[in-house]
N, C-alpha and C. Protein backbone atom coordinates (compact mmCIF):
# COMPACT_ATOMS: atom_id res chain seq x y z
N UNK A 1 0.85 -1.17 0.00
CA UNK A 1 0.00 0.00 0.00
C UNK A 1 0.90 1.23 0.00
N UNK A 2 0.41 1.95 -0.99
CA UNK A 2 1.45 3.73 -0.99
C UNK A 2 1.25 4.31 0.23
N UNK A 3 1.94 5.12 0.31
CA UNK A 3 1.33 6.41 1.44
C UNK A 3 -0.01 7.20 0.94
N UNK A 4 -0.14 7.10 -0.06
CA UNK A 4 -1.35 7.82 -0.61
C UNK A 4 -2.82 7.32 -0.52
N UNK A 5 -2.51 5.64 0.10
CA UNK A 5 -3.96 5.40 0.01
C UNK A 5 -3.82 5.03 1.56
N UNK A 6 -3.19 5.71 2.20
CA UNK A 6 -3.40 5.40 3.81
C UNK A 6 -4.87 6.14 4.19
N UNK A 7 -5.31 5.83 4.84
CA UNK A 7 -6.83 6.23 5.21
C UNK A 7 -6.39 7.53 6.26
N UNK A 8 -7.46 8.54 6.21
CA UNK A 8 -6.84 9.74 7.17
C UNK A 8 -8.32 9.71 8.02
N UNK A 9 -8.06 10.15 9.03
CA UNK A 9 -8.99 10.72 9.93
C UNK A 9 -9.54 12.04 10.21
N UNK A 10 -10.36 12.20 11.07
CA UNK A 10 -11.08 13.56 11.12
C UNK A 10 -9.67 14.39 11.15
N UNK A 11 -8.73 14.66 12.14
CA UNK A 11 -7.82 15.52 12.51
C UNK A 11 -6.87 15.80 10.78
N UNK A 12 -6.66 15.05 10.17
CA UNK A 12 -6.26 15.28 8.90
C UNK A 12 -7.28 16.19 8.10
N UNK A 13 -8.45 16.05 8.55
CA UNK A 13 -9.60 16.54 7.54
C UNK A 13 -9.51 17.90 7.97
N UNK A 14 -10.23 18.03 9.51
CA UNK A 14 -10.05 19.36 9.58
C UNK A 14 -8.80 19.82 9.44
N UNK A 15 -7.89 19.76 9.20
CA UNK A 15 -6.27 20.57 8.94
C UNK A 15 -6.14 20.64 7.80
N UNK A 16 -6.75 19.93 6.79
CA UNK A 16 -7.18 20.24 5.45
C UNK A 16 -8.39 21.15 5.51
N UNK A 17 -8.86 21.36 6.08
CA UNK A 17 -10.07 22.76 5.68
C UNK A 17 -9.55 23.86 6.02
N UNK A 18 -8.54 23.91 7.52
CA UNK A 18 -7.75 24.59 7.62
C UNK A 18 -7.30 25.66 6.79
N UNK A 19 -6.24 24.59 6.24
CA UNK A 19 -5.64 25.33 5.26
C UNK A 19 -5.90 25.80 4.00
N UNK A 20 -7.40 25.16 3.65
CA UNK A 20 -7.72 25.56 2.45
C UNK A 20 -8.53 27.04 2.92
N UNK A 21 -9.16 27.21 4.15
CA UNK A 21 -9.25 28.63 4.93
C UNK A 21 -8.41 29.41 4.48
N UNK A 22 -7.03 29.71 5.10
CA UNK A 22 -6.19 30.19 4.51
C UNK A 22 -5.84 30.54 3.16
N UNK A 23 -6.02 29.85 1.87
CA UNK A 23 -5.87 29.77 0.93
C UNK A 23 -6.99 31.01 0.07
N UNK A 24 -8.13 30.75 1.22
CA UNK A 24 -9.49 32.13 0.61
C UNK A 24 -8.56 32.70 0.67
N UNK A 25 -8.48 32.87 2.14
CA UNK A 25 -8.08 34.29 2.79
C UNK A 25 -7.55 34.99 1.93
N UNK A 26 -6.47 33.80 1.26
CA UNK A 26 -5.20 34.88 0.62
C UNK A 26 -5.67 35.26 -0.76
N UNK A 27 -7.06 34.31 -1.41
CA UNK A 27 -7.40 34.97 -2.48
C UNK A 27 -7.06 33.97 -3.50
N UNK A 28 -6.59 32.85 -3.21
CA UNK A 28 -5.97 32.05 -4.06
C UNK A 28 -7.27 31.25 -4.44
N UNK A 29 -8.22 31.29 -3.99
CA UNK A 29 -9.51 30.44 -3.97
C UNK A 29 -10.51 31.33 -4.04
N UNK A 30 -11.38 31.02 -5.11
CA UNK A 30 -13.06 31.84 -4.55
C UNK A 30 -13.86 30.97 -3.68
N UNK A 31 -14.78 31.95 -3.72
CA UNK A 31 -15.92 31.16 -2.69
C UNK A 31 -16.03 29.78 -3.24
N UNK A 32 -17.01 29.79 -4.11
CA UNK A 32 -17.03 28.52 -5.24
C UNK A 32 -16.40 27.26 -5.13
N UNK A 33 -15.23 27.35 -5.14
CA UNK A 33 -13.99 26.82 -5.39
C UNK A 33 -13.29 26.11 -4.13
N UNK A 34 -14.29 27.06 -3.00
CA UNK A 34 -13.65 26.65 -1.72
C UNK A 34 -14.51 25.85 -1.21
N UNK A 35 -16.25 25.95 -1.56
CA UNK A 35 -16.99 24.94 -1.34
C UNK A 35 -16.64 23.61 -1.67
N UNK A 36 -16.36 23.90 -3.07
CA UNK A 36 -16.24 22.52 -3.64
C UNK A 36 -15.26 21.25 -3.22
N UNK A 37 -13.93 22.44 -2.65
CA UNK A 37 -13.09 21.75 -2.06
C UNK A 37 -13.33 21.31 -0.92
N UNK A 38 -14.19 21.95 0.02
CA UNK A 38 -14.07 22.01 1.58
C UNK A 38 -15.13 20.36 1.38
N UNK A 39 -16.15 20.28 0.54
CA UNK A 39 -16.89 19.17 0.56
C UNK A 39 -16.37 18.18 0.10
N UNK A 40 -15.14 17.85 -0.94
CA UNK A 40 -14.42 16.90 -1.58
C UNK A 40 -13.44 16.85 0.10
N UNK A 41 -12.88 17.47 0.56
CA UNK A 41 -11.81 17.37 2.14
C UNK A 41 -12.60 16.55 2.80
N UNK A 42 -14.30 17.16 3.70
CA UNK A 42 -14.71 16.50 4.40
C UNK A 42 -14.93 15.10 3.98
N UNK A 43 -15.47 14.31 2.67
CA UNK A 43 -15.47 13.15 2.27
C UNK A 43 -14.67 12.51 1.72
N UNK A 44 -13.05 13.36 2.23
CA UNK A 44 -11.78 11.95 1.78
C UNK A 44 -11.78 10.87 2.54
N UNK A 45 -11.63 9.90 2.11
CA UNK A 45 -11.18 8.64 2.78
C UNK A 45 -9.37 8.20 2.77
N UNK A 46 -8.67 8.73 1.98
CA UNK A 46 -7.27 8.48 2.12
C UNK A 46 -6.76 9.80 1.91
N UNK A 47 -4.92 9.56 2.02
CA UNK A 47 -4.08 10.90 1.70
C UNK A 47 -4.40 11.37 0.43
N UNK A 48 -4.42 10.26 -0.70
CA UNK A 48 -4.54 10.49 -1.88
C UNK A 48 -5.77 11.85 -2.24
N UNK A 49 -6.49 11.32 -2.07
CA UNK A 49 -7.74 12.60 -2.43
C UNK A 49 -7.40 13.95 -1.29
N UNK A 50 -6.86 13.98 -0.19
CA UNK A 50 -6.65 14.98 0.57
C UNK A 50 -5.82 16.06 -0.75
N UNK A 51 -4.36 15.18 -0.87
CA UNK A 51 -3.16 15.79 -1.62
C UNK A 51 -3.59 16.41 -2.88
N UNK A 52 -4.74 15.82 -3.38
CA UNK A 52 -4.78 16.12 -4.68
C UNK A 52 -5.95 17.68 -4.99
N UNK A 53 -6.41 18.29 -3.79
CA UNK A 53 -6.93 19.21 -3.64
C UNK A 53 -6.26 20.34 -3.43
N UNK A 54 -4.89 20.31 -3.29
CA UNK A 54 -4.19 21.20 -3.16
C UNK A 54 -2.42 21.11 -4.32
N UNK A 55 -3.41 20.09 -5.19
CA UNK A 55 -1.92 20.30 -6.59
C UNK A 55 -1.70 20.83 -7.10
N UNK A 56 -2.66 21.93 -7.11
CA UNK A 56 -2.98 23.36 -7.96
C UNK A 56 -2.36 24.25 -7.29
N UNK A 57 -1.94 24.33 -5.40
CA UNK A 57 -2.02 25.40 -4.78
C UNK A 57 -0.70 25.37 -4.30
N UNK A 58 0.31 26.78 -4.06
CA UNK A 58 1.39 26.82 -3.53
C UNK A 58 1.30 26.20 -1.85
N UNK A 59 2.24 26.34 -1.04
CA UNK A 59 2.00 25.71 -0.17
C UNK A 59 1.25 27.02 0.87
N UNK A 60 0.50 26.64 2.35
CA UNK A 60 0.77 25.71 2.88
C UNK A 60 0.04 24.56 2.08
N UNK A 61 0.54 23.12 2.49
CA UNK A 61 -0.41 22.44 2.23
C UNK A 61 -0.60 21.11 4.10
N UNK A 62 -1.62 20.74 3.99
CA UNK A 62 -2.11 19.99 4.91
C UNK A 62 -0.51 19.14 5.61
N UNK A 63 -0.66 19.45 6.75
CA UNK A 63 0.68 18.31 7.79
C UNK A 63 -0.40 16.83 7.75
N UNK A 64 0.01 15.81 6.78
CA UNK A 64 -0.18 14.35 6.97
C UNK A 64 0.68 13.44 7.63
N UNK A 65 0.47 13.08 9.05
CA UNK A 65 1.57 12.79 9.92
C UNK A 65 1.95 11.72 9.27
N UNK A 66 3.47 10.87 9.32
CA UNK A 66 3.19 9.98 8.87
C UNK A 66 3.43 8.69 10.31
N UNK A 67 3.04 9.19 10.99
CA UNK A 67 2.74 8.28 12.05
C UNK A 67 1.26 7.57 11.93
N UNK A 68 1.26 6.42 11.95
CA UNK A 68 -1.03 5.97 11.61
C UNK A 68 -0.68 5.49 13.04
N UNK A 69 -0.30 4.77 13.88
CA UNK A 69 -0.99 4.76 15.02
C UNK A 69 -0.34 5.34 16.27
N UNK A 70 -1.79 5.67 16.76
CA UNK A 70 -1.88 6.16 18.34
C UNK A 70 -0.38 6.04 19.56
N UNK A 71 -0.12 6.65 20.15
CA UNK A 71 0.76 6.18 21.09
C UNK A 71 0.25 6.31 22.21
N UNK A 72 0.12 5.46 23.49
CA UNK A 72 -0.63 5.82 24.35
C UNK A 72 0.51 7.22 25.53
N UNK A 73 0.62 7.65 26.08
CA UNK A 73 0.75 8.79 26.85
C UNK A 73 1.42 8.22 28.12
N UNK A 74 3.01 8.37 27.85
CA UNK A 74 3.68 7.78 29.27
C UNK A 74 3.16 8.81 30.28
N UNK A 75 3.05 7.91 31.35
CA UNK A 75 3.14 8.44 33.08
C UNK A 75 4.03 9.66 32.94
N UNK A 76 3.64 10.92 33.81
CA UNK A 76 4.38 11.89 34.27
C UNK A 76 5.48 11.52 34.97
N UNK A 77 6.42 12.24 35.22
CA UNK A 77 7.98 11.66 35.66
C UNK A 77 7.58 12.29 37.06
N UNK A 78 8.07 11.16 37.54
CA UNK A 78 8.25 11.02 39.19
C UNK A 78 6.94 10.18 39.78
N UNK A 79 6.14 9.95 38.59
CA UNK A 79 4.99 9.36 39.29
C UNK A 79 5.08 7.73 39.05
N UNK A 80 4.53 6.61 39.74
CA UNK A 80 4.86 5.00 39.88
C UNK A 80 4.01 5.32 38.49
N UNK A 81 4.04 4.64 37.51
CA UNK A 81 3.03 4.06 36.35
C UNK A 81 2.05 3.67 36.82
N UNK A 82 1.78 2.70 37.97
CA UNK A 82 0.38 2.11 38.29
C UNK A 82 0.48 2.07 40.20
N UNK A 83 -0.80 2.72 40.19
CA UNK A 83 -0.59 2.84 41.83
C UNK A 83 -2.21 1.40 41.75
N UNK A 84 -1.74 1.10 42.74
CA UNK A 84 -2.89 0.07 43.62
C UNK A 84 -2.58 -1.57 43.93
N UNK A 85 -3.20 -2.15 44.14
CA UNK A 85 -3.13 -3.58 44.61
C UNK A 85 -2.83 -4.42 43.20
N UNK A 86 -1.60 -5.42 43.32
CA UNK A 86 -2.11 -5.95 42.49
C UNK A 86 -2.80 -6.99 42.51
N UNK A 87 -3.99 -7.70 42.08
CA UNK A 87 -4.65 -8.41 42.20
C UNK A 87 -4.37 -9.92 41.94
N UNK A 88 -2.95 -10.32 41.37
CA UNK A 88 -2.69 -11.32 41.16
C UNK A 88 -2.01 -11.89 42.25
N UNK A 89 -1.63 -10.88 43.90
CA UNK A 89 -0.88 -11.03 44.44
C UNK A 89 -1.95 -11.05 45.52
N UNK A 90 -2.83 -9.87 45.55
CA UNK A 90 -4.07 -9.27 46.17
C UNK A 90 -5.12 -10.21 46.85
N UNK A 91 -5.03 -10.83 45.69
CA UNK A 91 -6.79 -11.91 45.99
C UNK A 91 -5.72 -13.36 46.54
N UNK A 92 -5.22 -13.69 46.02
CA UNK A 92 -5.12 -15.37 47.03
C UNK A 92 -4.37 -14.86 48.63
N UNK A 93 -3.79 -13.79 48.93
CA UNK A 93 -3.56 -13.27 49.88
C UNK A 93 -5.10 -12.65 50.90
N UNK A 94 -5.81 -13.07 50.52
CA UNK A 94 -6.98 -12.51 50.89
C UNK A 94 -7.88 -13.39 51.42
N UNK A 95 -8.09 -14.27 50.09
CA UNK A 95 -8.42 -15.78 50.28
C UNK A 95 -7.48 -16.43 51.38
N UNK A 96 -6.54 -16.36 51.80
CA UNK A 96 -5.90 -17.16 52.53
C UNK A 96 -5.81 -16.71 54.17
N UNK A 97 -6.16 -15.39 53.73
CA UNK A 97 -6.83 -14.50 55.59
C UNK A 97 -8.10 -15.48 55.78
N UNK A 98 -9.03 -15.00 54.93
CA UNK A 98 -10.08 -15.67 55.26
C UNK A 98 -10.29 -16.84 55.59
N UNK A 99 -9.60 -18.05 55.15
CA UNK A 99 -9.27 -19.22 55.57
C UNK A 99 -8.81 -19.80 56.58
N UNK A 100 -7.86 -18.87 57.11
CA UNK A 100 -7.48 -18.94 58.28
C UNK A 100 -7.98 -18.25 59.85
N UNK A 101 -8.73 -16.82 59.25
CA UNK A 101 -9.63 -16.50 60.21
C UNK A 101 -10.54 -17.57 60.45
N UNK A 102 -11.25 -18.28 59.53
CA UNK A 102 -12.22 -19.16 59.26
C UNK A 102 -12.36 -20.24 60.18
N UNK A 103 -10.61 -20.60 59.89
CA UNK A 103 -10.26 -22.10 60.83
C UNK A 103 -10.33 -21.56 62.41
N UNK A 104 -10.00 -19.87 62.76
CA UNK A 104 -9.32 -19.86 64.14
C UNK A 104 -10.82 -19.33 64.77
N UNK A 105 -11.90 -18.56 64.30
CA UNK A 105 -13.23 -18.14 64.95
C UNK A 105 -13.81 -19.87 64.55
N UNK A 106 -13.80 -20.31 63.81
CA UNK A 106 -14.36 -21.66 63.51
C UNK A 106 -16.33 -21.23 63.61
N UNK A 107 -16.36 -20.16 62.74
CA UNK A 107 -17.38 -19.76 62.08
C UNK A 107 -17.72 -19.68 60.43
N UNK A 108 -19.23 -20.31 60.32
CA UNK A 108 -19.11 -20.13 58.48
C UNK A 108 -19.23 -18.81 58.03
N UNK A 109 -19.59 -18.12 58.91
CA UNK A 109 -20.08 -16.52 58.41
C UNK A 109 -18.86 -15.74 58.13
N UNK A 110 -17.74 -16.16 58.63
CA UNK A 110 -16.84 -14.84 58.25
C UNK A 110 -16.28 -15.38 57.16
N UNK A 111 -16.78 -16.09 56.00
CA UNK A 111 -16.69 -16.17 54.27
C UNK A 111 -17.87 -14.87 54.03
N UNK A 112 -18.87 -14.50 54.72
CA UNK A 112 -19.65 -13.21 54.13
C UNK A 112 -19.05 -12.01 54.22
N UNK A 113 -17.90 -11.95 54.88
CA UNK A 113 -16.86 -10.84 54.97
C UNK A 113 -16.32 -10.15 53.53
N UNK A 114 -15.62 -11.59 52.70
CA UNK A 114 -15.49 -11.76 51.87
C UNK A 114 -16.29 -10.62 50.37
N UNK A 115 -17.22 -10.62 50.53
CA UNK A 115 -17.74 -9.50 48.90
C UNK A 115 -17.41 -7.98 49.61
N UNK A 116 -17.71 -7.83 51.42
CA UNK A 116 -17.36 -6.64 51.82
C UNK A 116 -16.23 -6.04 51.76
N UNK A 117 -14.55 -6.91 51.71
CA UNK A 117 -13.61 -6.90 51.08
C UNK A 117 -13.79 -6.49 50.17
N UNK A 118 -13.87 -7.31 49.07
CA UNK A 118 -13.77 -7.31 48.04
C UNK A 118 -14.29 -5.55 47.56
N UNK A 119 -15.29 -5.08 47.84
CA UNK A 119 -16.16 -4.35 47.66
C UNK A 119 -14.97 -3.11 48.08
N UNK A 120 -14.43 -3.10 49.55
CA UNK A 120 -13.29 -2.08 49.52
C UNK A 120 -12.24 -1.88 48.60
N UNK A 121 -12.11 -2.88 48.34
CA UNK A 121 -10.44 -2.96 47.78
C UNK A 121 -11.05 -2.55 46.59
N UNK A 122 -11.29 -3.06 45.43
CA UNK A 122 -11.88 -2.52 44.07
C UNK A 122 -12.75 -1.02 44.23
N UNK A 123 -13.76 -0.69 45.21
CA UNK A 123 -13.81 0.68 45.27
C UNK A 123 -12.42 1.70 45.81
N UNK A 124 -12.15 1.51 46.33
CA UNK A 124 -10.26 2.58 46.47
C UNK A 124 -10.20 2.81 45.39
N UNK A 125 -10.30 2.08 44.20
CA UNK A 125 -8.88 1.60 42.88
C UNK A 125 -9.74 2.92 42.34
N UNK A 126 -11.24 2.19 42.17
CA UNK A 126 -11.97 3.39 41.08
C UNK A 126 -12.75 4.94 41.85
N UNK A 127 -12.04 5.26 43.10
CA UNK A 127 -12.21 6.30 43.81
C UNK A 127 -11.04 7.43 43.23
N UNK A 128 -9.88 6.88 42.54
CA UNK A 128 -8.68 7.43 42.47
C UNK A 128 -8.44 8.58 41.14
């Protein structure tokens, strides 16, 4: 696949209307001309038809990143990446209180403890 038939998204689109804004402004475009374009921009589906709306026109022309995917957004510096329990460490450590409280009150009820746990620890996480 070229770079030209990479698929663009809204943020490409509007930065192509953008600049074809600009392009009135400066007179390089009539009204007309700018409709026609601004409605051919909003219904590109790749670079290709973006680029080709502006082959006529000196620059600017549209920034097409050539990055296509997302990066997610490292943690601020100084902060842990993930604050809370981890749960793989969390829950059989938990399970194994209870088990043993279990054996030493030698009651069935303090397994109903159990969802009230549970219920703390997972509300903290999504309080945060």
């Amino acid at each position: 696949m070229g770079d030209r038939e990479i698929r663009v998204g809204d943020a490409e689109r509007e930065d192509a209307l953008r600049v074809l804004g600009e392009h009135l402004s400066a007179g390089r475009l009539d009204v007309d001309e700018y409709g026609e374009r601004t409605a051919r921009a909003t219904a590109a589906r790749n670079r290709g038809e973006l680029l080709d709306l502006f082959s006529d026109l000196p620059h600017p022309h549209p920034a097409l990143s050539a990055a296509t995917a997302v990066r997610p957004m490292p943690p601020p510096p100084g902060l842990p990446a993930r604050r809370g329990v981890n749960v793989a460490v969390a829950g059989p450590a938990v399970l194994i209180g209870f088990v043993l409280l279990a054996a030493l009150v030698k009651s069935p009820f303090v397994f109903l403890l159990i969802p009230v746990a549970l219920f703390l620890l997972v509300g903290r996480d999504r309080r945060r």
